[in-house]
N, C-alpha and C. Protein backbone atom coordinates (compact mmCIF):
# COMPACT_ATOMS: atom_id res chain seq x y z
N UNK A 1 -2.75 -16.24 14.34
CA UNK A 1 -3.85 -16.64 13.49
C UNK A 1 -3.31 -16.84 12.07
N UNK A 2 -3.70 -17.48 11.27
CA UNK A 2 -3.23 -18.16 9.90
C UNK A 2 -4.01 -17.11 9.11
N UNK A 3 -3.36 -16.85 7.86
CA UNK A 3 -3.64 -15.82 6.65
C UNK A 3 -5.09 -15.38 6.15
N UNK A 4 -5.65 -17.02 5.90
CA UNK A 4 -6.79 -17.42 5.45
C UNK A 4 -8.08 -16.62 6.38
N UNK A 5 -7.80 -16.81 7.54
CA UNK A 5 -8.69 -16.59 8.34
C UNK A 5 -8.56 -15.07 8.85
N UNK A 6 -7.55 -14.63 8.81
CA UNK A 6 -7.37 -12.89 9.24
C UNK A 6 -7.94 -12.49 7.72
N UNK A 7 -7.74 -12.88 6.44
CA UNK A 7 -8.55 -11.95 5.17
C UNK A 7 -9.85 -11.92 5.31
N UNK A 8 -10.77 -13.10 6.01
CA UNK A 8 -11.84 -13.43 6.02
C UNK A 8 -12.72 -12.21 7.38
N UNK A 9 -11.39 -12.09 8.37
CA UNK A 9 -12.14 -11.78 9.04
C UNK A 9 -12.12 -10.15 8.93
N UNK A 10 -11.03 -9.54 8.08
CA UNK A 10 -10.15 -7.88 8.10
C UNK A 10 -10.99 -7.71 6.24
N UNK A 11 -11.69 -8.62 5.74
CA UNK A 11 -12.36 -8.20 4.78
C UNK A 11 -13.91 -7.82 5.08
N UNK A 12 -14.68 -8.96 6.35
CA UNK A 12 -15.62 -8.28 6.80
C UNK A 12 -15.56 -7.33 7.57
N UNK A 13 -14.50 -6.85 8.30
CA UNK A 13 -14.57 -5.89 8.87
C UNK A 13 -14.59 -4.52 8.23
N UNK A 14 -13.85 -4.37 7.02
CA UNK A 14 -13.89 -3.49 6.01
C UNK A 14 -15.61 -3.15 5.57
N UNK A 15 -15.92 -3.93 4.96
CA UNK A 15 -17.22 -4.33 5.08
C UNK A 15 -18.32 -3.46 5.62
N UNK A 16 -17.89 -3.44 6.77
CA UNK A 16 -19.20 -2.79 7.78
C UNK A 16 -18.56 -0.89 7.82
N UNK A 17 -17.64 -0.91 7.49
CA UNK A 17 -16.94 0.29 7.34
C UNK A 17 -17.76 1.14 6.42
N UNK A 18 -18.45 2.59 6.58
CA UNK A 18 -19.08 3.84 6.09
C UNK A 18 -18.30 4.23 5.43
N UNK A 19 -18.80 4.92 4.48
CA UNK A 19 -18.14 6.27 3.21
C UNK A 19 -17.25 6.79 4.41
N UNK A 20 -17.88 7.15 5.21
CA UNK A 20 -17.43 8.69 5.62
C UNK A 20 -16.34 8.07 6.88
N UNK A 21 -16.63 7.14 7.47
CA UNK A 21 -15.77 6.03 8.18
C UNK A 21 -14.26 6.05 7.46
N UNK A 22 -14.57 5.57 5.97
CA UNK A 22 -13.45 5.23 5.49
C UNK A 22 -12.92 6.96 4.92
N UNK A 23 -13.33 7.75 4.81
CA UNK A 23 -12.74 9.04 4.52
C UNK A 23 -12.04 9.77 5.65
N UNK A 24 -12.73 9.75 6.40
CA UNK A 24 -12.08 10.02 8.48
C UNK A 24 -10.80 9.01 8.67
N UNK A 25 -11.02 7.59 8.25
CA UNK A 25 -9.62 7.16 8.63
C UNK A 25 -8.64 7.56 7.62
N UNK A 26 -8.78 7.68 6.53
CA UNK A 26 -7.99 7.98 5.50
C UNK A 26 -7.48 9.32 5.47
N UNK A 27 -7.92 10.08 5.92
CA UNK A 27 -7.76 11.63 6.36
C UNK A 27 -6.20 11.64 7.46
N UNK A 28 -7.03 10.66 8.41
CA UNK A 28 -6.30 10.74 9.49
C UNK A 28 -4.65 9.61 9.31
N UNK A 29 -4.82 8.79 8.45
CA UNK A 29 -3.84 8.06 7.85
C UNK A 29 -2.64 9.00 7.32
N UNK A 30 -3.30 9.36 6.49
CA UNK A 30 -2.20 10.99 5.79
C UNK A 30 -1.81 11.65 6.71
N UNK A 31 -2.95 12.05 7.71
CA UNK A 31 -2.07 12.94 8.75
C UNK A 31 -0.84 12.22 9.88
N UNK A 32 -1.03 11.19 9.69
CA UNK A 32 0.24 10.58 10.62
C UNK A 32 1.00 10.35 9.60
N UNK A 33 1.37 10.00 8.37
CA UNK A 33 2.63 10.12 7.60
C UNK A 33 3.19 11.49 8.09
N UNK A 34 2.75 12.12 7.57
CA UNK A 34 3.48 13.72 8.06
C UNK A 34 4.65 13.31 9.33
N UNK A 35 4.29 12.65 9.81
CA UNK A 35 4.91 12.33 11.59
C UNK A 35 6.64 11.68 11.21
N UNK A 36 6.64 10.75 9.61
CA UNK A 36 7.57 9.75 9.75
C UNK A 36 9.02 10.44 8.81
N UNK A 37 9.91 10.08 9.06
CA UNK A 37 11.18 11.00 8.95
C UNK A 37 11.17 10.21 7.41
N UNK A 38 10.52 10.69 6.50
CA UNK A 38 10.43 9.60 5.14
C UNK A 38 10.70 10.97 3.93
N UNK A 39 10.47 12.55 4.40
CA UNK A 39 10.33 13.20 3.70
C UNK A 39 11.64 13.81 2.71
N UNK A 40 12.81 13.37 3.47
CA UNK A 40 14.34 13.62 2.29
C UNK A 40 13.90 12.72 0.99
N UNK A 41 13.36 11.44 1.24
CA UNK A 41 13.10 10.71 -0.04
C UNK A 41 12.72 11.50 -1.60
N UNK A 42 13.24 10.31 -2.30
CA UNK A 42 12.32 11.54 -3.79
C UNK A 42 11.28 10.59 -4.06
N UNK A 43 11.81 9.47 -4.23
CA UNK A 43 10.85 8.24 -5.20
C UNK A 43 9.70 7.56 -4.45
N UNK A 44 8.72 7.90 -4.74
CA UNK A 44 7.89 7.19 -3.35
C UNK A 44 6.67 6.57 -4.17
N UNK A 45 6.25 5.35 -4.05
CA UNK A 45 5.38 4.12 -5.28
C UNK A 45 4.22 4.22 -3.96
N UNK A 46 3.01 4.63 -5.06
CA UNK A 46 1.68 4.46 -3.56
C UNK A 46 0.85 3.30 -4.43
N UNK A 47 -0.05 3.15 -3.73
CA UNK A 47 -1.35 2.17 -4.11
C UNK A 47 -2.70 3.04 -4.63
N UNK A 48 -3.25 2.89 -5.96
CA UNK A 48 -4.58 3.51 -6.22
C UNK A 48 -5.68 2.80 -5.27
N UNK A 49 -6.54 3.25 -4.79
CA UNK A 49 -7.44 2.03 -4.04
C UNK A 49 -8.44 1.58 -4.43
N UNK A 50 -8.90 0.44 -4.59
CA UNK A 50 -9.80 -0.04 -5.01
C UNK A 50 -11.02 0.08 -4.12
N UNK A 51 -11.95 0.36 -4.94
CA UNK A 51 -13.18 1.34 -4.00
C UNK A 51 -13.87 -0.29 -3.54
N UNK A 52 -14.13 -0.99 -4.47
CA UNK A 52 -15.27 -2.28 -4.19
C UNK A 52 -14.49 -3.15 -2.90
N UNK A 53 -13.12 -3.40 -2.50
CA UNK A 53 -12.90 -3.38 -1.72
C UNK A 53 -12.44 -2.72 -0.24
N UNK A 54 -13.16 -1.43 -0.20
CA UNK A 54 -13.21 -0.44 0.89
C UNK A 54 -11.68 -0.40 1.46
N UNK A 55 -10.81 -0.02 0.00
CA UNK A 55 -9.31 0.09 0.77
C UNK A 55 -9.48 1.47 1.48
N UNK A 56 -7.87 2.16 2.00
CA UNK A 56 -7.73 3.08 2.27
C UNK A 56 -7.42 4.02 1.32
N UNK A 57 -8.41 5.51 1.15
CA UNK A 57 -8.37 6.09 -0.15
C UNK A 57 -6.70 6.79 -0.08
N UNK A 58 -6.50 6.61 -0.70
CA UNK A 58 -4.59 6.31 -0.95
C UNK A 58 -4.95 8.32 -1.65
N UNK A 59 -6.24 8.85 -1.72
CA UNK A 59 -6.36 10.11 -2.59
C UNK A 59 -5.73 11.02 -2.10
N UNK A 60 -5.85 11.19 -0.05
CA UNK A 60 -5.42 11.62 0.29
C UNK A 60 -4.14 12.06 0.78
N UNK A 61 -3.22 11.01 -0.01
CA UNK A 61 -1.69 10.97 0.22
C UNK A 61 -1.03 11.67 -0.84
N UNK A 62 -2.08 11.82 -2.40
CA UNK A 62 -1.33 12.15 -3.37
C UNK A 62 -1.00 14.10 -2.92
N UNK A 63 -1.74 14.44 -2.50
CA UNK A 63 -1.60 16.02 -2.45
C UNK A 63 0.02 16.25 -1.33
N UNK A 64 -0.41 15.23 -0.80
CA UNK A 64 0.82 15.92 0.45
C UNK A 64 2.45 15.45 0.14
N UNK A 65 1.88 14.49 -1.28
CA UNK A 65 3.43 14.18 -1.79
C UNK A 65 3.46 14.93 -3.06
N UNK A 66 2.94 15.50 -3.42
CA UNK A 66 2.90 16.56 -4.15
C UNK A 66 3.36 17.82 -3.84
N UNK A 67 2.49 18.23 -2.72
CA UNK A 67 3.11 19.64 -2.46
C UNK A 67 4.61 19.14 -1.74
N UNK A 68 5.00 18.24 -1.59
CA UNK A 68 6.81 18.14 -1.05
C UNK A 68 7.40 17.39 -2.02
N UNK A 69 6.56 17.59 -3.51
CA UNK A 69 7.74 17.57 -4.30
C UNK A 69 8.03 16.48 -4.64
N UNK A 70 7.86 15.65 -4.74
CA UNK A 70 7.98 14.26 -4.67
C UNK A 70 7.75 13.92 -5.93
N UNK A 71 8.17 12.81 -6.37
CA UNK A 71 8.03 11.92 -7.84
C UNK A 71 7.01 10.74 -7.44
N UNK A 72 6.22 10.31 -7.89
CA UNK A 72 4.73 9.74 -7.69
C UNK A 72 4.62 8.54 -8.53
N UNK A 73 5.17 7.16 -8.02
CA UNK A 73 5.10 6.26 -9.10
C UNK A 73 3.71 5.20 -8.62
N UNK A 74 2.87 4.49 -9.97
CA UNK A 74 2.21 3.69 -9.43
C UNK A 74 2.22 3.13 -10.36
N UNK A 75 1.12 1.43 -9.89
CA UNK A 75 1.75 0.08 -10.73
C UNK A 75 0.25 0.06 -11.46
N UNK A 76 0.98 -0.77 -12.54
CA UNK A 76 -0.31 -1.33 -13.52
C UNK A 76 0.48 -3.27 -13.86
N UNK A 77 -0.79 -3.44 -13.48
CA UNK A 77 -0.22 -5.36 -13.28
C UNK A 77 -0.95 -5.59 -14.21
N UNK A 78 -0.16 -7.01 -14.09
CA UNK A 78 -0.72 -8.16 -15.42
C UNK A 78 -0.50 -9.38 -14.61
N UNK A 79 -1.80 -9.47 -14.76
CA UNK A 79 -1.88 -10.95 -14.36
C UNK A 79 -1.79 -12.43 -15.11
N UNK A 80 -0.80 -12.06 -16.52
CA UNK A 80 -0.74 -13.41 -16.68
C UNK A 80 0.83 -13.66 -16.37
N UNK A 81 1.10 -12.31 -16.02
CA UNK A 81 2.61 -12.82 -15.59
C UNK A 81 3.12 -12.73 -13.92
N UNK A 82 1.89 -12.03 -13.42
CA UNK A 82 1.79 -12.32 -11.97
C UNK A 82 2.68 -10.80 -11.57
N UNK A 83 3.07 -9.65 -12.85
CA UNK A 83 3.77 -8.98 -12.32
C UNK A 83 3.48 -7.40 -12.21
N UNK A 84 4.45 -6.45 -11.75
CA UNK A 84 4.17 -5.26 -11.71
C UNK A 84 4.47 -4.65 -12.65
N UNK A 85 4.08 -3.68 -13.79
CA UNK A 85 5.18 -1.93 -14.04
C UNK A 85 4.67 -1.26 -13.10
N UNK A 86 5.84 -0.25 -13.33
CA UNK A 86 5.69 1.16 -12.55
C UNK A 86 6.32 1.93 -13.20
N UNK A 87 4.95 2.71 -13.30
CA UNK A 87 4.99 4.15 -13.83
C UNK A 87 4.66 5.40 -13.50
N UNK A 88 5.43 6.44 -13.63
CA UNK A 88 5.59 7.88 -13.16
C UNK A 88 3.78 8.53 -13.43
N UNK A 89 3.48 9.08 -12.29
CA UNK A 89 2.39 9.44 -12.21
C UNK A 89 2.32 11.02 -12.46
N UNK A 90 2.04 11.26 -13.95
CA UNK A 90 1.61 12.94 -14.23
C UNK A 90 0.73 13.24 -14.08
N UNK A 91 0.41 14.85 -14.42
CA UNK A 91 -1.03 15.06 -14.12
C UNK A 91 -1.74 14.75 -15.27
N UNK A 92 -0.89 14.24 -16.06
CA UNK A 92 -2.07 13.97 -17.75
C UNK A 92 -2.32 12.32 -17.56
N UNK A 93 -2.03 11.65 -16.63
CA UNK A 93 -2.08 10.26 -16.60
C UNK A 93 -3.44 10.13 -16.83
N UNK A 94 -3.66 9.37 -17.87
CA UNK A 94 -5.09 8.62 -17.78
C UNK A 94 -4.64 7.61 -16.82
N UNK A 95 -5.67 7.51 -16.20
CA UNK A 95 -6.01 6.11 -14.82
C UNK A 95 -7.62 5.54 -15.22
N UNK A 96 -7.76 4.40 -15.69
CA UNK A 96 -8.55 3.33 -15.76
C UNK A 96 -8.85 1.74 -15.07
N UNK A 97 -9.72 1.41 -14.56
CA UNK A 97 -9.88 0.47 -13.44
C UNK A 97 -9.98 -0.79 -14.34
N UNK A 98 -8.77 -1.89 -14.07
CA UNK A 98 -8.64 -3.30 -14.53
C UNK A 98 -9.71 -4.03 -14.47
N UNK A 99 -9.70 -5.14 -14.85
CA UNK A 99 -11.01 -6.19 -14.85
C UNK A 99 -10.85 -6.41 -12.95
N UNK A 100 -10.03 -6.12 -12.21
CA UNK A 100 -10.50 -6.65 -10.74
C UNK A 100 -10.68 -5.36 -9.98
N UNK A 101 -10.88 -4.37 -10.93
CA UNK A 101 -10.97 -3.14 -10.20
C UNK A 101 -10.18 -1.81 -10.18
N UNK A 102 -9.20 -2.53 -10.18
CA UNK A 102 -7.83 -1.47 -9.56
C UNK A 102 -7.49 -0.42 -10.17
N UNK A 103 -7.35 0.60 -9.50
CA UNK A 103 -7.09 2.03 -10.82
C UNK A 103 -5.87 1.75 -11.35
N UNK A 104 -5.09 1.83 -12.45
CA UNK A 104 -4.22 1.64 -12.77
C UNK A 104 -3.88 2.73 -14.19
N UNK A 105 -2.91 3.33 -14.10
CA UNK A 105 -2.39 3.88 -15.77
C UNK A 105 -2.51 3.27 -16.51
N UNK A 106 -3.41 3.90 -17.99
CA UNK A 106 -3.00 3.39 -18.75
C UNK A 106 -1.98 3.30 -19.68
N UNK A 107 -0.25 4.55 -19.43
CA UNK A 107 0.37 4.12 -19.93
C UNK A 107 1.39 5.15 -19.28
N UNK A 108 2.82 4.93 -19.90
CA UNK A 108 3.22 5.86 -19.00
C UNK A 108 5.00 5.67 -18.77
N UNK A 109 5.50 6.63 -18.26
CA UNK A 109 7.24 6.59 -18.24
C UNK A 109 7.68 5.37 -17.40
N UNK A 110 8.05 4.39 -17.44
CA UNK A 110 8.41 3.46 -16.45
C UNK A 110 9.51 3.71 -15.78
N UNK A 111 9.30 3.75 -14.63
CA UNK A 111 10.12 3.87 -13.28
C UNK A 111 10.73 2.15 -12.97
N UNK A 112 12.19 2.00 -13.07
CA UNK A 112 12.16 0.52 -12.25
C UNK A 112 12.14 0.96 -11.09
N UNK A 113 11.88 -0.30 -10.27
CA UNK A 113 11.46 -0.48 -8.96
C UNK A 113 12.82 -0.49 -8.01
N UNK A 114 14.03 -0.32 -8.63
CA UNK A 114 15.40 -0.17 -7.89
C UNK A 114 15.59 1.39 -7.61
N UNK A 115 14.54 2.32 -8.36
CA UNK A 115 14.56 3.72 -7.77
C UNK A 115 13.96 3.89 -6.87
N UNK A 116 13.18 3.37 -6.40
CA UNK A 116 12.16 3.67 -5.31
C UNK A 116 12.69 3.88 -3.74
N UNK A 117 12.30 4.67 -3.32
CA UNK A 117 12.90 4.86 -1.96
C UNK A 117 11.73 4.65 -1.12
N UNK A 118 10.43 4.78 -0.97
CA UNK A 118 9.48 4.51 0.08
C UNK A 118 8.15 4.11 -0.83
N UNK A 119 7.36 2.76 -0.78
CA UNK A 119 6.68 2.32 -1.12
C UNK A 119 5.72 1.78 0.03
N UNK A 120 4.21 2.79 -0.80
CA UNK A 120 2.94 2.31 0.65
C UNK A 120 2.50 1.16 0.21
N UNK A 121 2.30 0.27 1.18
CA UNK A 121 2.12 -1.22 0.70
C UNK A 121 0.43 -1.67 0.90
N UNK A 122 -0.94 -1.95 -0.04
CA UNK A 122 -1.78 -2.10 1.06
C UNK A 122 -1.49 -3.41 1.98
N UNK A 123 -2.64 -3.38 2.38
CA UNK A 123 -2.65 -5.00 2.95
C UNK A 123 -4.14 -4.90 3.59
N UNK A 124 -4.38 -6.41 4.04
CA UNK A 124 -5.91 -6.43 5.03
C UNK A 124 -5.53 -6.25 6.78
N UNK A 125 -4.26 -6.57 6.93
CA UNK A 125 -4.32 -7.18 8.23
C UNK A 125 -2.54 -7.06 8.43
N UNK A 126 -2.16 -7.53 9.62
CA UNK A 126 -1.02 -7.09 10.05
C UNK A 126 -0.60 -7.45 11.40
N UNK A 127 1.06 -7.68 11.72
CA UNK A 127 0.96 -8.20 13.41
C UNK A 127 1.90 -7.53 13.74
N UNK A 128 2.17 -7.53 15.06
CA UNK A 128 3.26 -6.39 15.64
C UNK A 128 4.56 -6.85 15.48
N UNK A 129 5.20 -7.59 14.52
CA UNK A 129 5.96 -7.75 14.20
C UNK A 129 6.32 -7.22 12.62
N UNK A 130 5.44 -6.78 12.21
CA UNK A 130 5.50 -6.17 10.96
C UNK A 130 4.80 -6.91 9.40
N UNK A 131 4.93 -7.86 9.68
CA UNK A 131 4.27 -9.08 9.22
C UNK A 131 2.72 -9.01 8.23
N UNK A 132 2.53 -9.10 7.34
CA UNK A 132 1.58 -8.57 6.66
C UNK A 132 0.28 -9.92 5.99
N UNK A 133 -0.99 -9.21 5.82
CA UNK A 133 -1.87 -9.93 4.84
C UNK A 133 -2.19 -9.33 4.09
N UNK A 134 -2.18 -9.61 2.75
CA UNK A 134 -2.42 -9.30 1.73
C UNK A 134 -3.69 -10.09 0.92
N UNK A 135 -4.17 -9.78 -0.16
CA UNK A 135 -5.23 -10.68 -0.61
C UNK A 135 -4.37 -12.18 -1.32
N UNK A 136 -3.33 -12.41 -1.11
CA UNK A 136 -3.10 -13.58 -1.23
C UNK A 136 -2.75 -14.07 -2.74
N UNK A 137 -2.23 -12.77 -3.79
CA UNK A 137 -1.80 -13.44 -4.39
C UNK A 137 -0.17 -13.35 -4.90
N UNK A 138 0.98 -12.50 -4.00
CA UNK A 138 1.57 -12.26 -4.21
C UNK A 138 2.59 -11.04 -4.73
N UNK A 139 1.57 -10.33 -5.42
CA UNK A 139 2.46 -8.89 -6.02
C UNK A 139 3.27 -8.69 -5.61
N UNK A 140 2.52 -7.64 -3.98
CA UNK A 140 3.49 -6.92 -3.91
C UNK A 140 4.93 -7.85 -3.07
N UNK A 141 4.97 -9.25 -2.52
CA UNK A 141 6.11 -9.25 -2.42
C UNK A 141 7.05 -9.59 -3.17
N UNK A 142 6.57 -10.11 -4.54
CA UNK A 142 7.55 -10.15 -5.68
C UNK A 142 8.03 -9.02 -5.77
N UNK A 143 7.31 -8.12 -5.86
CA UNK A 143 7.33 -6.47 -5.90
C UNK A 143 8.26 -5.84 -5.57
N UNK A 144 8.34 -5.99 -3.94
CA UNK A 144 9.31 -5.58 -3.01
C UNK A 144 11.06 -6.41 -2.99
N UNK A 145 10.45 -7.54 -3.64
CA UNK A 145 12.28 -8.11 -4.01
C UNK A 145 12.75 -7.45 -4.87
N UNK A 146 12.27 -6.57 -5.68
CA UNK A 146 12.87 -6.17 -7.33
C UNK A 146 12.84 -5.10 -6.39
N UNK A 147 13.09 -4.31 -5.58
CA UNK A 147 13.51 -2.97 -4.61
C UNK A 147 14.72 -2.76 -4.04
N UNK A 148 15.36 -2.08 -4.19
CA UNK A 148 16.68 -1.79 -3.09
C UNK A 148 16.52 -2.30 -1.87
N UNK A 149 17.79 -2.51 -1.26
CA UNK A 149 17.89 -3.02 -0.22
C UNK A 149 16.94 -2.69 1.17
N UNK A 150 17.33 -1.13 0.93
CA UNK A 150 16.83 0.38 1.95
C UNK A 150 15.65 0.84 1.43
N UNK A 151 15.06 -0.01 0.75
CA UNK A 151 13.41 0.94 0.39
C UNK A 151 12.54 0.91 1.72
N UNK A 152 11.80 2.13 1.86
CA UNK A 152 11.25 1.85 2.82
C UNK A 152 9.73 1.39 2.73
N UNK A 153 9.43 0.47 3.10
CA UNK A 153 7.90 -0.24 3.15
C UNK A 153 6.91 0.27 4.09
N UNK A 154 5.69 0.72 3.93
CA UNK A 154 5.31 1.34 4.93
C UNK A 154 3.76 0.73 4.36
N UNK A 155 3.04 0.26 5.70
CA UNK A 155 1.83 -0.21 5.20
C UNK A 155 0.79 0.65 5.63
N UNK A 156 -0.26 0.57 5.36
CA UNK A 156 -1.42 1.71 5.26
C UNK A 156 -2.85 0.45 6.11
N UNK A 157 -3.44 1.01 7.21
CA UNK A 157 -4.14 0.16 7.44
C UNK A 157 -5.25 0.38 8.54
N UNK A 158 -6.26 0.55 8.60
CA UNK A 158 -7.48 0.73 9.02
C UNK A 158 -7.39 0.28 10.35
N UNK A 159 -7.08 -0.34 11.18
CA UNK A 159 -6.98 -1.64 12.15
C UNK A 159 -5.70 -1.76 12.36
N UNK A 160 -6.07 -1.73 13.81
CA UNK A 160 -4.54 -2.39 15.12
C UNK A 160 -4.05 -3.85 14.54
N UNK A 161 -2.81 -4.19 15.06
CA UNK A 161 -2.08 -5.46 14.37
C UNK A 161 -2.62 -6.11 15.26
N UNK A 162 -2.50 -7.55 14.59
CA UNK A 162 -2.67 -8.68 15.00
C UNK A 162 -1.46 -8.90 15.96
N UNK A 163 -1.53 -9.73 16.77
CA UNK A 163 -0.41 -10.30 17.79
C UNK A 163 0.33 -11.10 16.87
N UNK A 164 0.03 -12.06 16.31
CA UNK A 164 0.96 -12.39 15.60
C UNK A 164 0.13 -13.38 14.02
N UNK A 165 0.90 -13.32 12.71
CA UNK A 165 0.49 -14.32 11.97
C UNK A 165 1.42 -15.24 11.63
N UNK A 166 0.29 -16.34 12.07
CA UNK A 166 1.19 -17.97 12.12
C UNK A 166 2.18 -18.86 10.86
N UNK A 167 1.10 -17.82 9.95
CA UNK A 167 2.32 -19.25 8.57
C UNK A 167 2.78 -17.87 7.56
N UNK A 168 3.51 -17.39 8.14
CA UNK A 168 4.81 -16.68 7.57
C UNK A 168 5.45 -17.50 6.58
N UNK A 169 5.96 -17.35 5.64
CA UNK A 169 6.90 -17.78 5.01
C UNK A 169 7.63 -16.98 4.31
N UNK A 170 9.16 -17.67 3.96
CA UNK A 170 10.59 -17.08 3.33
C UNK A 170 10.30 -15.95 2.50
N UNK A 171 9.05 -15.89 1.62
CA UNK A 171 9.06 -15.40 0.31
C UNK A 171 8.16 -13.76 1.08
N UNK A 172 7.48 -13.70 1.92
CA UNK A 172 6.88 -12.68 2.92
C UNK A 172 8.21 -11.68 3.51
N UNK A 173 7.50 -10.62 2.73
CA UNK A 173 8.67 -8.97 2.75
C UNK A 173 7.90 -8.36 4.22
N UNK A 174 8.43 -8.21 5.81
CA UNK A 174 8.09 -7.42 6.16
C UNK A 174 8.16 -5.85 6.09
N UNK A 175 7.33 -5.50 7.01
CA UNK A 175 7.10 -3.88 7.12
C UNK A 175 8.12 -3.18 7.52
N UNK A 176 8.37 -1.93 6.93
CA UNK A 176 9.24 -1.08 8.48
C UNK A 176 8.46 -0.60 9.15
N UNK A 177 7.16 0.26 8.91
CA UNK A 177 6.21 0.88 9.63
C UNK A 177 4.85 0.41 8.71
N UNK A 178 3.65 0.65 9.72
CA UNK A 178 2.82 1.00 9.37
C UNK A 178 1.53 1.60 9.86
N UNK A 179 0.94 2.34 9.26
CA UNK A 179 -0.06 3.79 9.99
C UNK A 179 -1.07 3.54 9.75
N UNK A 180 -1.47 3.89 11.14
CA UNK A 180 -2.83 3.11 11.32
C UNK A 180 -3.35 4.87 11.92
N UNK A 181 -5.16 5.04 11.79
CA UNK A 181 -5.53 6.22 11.96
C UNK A 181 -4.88 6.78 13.40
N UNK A 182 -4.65 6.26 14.15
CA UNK A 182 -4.38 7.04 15.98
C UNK A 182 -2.65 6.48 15.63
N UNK A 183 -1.79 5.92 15.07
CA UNK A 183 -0.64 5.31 15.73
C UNK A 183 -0.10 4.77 14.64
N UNK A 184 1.44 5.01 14.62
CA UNK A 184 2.65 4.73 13.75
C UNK A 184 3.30 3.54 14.41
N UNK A 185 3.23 2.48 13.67
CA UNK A 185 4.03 0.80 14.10
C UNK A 185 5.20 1.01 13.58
N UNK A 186 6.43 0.80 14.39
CA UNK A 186 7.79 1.23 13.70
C UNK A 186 8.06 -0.47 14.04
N UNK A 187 9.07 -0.91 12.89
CA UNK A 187 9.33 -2.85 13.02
C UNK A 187 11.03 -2.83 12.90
């Protein structure tokens, strides 16, 4: 299926998704990380979630990379340059929601993105090849080129993969894994 049409259809499906729907999968999301051999890492970049689009609450990941210690980076974009920072997430971080929503720092130690060792990626949609949808405008795979070779990508996602998506292209970073509430996709 082509990009266009899996956002259309993995955005209404979000959609019909409950508070408590999306807190149960998100619960259960965290609890299958626990499962993935990711925990020697130090540097690990998550996603704040944007509530108006019923992501996955990314809230429940911060405690369990916390209590293992972990260094906690997240991005604050600009969209006139189409790009990311990333910055070290303290507990004094002010976090304020951009004009499209997104929680983001408002300021903060910058981390480059060549430290990063495991970055949760969102997305809408996904195929068993690892293969991702995103809202289509790019970030995070600019994102993921400015990353080490060995970072590990791991996507976060409500919903079983798609069999496959049709218009892939060069500039599209696949997955290594991604956790879905019942099941870990290894690529």
């Amino acid at each position: 299926m082509l990009k266009e049409k899996l956002r259309a259809i993995y955005k209404a499906k979000r959609k019909k998704l409950t508070a408590d729907e999306i807190d149960q999968k998100s619960l259960d999301i965290s609890n299958q990380l626990l499962s993935l051999s990711i925990w020697e890492k130090r540097y690990f970049h998550i996603f704040l979630p944007i509530a108006k689009q019923k992501e996955i609450n990314t809230e429940y990941i911060l405690p369990v990379l916390k209590g293992k210690d972990k260094t906690i980076v997240i991005s604050k974009t600009s969209f006139k340059t189409k790009a990311m920072d990333h910055l070290l997430l303290a507990d004094d971080t002010l976090i304020k929601e951009n004009k499209m929503g997104i929680p983001e720092p408002v300021d903060g130690l910058e981390v480059p993105a060549s430290k990063l060792d495991v970055v949760f990626v969102p997305l809408l949609a996904f195929d068993k090849k690892g293969h991702r949808v995103g809202y289509g405008g790019g970030f995070y795979d600019r994102f993921l080129k400015s990353c080490k070779k060995d970072v590990l990508k791991i996507g976060l996602s409500f919903f079983l993969p798609e069999l496959e998506i049709e218009d892939i292209h060069s500039d599209d970073i696949p997955l290594d894994f991604c956790v879905t509430p019942g099941e870990v996709f290894r690529f």
